[in-house]
C-alpha atoms as a PDB file:
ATOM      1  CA  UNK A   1     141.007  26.421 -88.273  1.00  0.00           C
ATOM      2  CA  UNK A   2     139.388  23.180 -88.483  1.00  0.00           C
ATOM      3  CA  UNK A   3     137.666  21.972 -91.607  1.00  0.00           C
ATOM      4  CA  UNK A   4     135.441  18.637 -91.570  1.00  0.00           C
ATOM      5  CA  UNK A   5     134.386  16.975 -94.866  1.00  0.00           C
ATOM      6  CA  UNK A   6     132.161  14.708 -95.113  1.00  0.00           C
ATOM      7  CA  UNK A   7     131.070  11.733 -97.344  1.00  0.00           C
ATOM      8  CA  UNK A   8     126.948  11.903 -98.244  1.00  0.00           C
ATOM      9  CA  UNK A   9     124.889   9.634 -96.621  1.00  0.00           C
ATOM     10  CA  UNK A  10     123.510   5.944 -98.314  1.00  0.00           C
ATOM     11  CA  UNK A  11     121.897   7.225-101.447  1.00  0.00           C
ATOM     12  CA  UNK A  12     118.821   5.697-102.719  1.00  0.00           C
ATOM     13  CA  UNK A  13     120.476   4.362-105.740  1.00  0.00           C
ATOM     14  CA  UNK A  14     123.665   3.288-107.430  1.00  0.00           C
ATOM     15  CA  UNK A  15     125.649   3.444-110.290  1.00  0.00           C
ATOM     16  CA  UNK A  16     124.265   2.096-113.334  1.00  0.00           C
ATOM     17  CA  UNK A  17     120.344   2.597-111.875  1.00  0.00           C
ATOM     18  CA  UNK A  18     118.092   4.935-114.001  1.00  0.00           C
ATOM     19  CA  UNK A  19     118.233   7.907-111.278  1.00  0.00           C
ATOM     20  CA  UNK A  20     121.575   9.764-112.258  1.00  0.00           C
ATOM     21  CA  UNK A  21     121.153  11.885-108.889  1.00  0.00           C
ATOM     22  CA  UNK A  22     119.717   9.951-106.828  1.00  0.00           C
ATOM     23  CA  UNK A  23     118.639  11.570-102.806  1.00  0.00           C
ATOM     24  CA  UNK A  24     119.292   9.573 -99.691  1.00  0.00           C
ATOM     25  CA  UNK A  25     117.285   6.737 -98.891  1.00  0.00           C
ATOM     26  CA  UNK A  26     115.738   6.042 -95.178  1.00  0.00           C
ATOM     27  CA  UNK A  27     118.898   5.400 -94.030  1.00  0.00           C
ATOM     28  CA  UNK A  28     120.689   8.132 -95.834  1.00  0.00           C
ATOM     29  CA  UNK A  29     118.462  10.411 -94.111  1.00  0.00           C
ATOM     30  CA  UNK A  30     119.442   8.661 -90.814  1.00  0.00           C
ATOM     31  CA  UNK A  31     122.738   9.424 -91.144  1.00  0.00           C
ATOM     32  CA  UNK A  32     122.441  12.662 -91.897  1.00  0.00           C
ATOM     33  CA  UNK A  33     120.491  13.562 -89.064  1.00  0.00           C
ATOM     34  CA  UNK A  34     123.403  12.090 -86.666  1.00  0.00           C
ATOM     35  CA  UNK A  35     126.272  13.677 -88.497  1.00  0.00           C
ATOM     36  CA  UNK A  36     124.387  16.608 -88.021  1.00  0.00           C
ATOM     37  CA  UNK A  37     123.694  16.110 -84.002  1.00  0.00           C
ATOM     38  CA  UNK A  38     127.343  15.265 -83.991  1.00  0.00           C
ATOM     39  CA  UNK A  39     128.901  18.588 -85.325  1.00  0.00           C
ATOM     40  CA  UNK A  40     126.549  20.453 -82.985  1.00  0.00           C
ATOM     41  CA  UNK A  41     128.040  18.584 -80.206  1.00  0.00           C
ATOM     42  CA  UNK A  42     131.212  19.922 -81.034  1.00  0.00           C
ATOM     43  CA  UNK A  43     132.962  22.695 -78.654  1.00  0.00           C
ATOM     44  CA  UNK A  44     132.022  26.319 -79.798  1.00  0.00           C
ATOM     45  CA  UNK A  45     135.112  26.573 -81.118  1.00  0.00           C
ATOM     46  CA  UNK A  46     135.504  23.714 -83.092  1.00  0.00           C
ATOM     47  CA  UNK A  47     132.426  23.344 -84.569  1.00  0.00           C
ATOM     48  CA  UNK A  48     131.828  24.592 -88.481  1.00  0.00           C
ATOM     49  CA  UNK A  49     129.639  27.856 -88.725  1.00  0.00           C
ATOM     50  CA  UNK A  50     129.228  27.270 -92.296  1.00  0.00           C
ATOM     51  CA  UNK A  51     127.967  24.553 -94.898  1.00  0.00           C
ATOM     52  CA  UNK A  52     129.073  23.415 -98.234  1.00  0.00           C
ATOM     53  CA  UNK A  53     127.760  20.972-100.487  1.00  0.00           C
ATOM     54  CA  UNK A  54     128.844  19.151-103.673  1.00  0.00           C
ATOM     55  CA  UNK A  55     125.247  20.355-106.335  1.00  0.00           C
ATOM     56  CA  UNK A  56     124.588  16.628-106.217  1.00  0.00           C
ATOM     57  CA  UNK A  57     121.163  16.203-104.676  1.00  0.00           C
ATOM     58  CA  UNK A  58     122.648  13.043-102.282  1.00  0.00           C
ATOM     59  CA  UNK A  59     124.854  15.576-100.845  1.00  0.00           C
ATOM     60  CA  UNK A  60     122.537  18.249-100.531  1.00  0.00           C
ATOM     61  CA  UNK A  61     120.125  16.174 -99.165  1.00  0.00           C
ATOM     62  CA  UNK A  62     122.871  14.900 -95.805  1.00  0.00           C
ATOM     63  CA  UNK A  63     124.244  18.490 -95.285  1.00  0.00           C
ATOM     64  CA  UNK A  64     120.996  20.160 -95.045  1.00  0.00           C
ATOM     65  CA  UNK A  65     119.505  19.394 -91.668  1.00  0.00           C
ATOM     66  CA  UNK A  66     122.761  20.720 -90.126  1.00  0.00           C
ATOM     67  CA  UNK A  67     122.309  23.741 -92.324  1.00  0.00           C
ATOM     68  CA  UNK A  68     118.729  23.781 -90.726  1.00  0.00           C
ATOM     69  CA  UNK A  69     120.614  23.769 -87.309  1.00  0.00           C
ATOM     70  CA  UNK A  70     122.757  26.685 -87.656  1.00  0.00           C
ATOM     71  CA  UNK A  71     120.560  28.312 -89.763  1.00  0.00           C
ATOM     72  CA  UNK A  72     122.334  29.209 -92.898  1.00  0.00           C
ATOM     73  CA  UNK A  73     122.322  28.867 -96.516  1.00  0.00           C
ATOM     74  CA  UNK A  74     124.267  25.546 -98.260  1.00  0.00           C
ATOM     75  CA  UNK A  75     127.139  27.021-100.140  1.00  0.00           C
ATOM     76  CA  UNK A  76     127.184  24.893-103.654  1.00  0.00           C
ATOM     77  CA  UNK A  77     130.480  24.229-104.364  1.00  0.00           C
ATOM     78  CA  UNK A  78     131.471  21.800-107.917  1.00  0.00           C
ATOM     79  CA  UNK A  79     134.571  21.652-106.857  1.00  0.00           C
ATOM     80  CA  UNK A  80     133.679  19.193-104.019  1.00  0.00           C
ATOM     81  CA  UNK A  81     131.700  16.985-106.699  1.00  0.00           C
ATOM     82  CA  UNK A  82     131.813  13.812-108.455  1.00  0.00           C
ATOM     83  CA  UNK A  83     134.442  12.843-110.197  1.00  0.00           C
ATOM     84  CA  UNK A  84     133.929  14.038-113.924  1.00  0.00           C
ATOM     85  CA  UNK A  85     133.156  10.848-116.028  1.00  0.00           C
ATOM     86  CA  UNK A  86     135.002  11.217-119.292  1.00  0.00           C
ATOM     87  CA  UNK A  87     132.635  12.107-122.106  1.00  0.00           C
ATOM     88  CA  UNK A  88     133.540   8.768-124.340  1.00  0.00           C
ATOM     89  CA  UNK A  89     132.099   6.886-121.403  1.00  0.00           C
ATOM     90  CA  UNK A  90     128.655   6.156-121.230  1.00  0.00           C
ATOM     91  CA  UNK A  91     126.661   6.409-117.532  1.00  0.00           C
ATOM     92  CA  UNK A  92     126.044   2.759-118.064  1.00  0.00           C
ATOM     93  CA  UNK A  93     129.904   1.969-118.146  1.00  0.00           C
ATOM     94  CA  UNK A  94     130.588   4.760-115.814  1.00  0.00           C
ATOM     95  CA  UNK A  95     131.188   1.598-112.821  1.00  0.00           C
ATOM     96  CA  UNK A  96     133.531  -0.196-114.938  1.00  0.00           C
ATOM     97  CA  UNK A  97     135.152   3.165-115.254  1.00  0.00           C
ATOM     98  CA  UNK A  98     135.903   3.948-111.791  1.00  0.00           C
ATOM     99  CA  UNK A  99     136.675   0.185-110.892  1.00  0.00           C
ATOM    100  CA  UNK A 100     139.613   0.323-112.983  1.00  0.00           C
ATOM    101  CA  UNK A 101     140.475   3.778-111.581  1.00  0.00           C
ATOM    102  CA  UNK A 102     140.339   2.895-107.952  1.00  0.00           C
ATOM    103  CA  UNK A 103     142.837   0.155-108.480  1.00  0.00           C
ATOM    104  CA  UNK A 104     145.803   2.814-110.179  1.00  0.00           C
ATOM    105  CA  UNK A 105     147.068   6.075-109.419  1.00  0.00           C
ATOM    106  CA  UNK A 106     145.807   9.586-110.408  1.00  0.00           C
ATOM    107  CA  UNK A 107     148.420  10.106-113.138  1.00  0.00           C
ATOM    108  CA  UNK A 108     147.303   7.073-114.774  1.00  0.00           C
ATOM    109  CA  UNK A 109     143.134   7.981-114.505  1.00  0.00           C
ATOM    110  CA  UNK A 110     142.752   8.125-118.262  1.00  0.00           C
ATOM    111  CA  UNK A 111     139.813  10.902-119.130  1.00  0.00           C
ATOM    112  CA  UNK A 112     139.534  14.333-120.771  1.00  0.00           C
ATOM    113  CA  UNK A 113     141.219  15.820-117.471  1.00  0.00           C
ATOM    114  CA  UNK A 114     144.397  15.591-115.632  1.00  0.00           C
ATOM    115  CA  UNK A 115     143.011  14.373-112.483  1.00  0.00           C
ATOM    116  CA  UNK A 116     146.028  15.241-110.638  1.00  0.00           C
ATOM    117  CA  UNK A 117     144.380  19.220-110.920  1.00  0.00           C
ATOM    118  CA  UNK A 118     141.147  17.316-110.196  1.00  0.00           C
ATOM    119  CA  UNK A 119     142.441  16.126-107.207  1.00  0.00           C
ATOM    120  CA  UNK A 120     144.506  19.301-106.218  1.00  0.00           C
ATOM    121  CA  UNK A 121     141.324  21.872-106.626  1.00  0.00           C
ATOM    122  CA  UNK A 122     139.145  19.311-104.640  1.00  0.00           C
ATOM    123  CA  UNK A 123     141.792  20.489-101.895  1.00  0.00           C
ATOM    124  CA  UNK A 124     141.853  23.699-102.601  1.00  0.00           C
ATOM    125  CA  UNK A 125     138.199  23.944-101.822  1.00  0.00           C
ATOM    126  CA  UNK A 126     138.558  21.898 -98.358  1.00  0.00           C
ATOM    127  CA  UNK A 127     140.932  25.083 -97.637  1.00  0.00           C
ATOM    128  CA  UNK A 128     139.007  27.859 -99.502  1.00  0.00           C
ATOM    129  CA  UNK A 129     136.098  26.769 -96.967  1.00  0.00           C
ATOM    130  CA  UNK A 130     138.066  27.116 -93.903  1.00  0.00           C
ATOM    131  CA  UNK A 131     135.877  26.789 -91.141  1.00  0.00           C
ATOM    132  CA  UNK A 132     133.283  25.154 -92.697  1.00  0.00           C
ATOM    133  CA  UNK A 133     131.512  21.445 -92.545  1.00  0.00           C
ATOM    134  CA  UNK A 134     131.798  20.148 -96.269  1.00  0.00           C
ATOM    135  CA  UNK A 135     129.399  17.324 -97.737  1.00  0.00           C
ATOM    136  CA  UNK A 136     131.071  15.561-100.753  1.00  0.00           C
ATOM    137  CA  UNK A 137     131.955  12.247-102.337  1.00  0.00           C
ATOM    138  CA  UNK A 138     133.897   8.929-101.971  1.00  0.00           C
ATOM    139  CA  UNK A 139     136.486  10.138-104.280  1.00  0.00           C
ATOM    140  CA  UNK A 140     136.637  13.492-104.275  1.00  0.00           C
ATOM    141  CA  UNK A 141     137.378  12.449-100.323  1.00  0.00           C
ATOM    142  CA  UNK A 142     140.328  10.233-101.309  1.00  0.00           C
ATOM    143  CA  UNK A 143     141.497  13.172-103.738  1.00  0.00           C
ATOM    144  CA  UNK A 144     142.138  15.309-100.780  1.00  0.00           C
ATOM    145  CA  UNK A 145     143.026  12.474 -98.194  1.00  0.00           C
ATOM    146  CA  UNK A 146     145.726  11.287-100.255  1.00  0.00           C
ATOM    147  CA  UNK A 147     146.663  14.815-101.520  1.00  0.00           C
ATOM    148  CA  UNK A 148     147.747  15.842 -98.527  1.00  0.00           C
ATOM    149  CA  UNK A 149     148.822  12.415 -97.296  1.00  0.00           C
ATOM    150  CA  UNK A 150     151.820  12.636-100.370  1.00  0.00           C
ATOM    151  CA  UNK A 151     150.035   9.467-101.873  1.00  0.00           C
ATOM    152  CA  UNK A 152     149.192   8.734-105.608  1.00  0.00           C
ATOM    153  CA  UNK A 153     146.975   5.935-104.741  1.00  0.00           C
ATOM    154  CA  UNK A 154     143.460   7.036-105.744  1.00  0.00           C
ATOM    155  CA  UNK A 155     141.873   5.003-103.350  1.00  0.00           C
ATOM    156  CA  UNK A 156     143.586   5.758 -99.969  1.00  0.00           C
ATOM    157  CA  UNK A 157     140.881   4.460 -97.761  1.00  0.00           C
ATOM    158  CA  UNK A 158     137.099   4.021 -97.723  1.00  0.00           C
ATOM    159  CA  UNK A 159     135.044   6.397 -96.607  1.00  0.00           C
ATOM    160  CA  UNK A 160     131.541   4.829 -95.477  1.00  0.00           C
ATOM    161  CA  UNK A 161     128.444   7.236 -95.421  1.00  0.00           C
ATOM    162  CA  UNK A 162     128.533  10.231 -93.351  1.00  0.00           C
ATOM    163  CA  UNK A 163     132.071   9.382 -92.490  1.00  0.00           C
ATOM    164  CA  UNK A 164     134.202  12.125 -91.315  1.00  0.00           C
ATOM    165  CA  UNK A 165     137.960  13.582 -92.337  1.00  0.00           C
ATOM    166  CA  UNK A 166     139.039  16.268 -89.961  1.00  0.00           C
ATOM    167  CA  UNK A 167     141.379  18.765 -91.546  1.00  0.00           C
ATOM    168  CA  UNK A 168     143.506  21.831 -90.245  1.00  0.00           C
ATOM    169  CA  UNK A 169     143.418  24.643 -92.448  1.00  0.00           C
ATOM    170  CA  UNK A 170     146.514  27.020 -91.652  1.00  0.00           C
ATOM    171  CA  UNK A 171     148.321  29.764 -94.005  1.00  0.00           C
ATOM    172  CA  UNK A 172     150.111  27.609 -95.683  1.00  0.00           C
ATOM    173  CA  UNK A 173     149.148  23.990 -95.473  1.00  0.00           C
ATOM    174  CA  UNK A 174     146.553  21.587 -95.544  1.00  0.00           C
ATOM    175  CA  UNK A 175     146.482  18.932 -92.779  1.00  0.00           C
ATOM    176  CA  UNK A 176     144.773  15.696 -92.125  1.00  0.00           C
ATOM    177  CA  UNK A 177     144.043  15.462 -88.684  1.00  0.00           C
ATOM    178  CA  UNK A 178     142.065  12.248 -88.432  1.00  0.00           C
ATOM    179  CA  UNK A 179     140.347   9.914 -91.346  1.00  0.00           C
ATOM    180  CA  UNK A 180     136.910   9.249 -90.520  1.00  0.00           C
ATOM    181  CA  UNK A 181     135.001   5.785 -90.170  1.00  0.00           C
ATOM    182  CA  UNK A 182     135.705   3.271 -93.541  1.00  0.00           C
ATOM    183  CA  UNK A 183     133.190   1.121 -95.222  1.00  0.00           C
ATOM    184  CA  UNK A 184     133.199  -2.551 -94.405  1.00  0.00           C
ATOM    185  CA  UNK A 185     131.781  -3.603 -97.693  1.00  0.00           C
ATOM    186  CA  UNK A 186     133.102  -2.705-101.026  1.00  0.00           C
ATOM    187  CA  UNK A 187     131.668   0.756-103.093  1.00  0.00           C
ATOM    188  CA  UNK A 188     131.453  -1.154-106.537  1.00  0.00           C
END
């Protein structure tokens, strides 16, 4: 069964700006809107007959109007979220954070968590949700990518906005079928 997650659209803010959950600007909303067209144009069969969303509003925000389309309920799902920040590091230094994470591997993401179970329940929920069209996050996306991919690299590729990863979900593994779009620019 095929399972497609995808990264939120442009948000209208950034790290280090006062909005800590920011929605999708004009664009975001764009993109959204076409993600959404494009997993209705899907074959019956392949296409996801369920939504899930990291509770971050930019998330929300780019999986609801396909939601809207099929008519059901978001499914919240944390485990699809942000990466947790560690508590001794302030929102303001939350960039410089994950700059120096992106360039190492997960075992050596210093924080209050081992991010290597991070990583490993982020997918577990791509499989829980079978089936189902998943809006998440830059690195909760590389989590799974490289996860399943045998890498330790915590930046595998770049996923740009509404990109999408195309997994398998069978009984017993986790496949990445294709990688979707990358960024051209940098995320920090």
């Amino acid at each position: 069964m095929r399972t497609y997650m995808i990264r939120h659209g442009k948000p209208s803010a950034t790290w280090g700006d006062d909005d800590d959950d920011p929605g999708l600007d004009e664009t975001g909303q764009a993109q959204a809107r076409a993600v959404a067209e494009i997993l209705l144009a899907l074959p019956a069969q392949a296409r996801p007959t369920r939504v899930v969303s990291s509770p971050l509003r930019r998330c929300r925000e780019t999986a609801q109007p396909f939601a809207d389309a099929l008519g059901v309920e978001l499914t919240i799902d944390p485990r699809v979220g942000e990466i947790p920040t560690p508590k001794a590091v302030s929102a303001a230094d939350r960039g410089a954070w994950l700059r120096e994470a992106f360039g190492g591997r997960w075992s050596d993401i210093k924080g209050d968590l081992d991010y290597e179970v991070w990583r490993r329940d982020v997918a577990q929920a791509v499989a829980d949700h079978a089936g189902a069209a998943i809006f998440s996050h830059f690195v909760a996306i590389n989590g799974a990518v490289t996860l399943v991919g045998g890498g330790d690299l915590v930046m595998g590729f770049r996923p740009d906005h509404c990109s999408m990863q195309v997994f398998e979900v069978t009984d017993d593994a986790l496949i990445l079928i294709a990688k979707g779009r990358e960024a051209s620019t940098q995320v920090l």
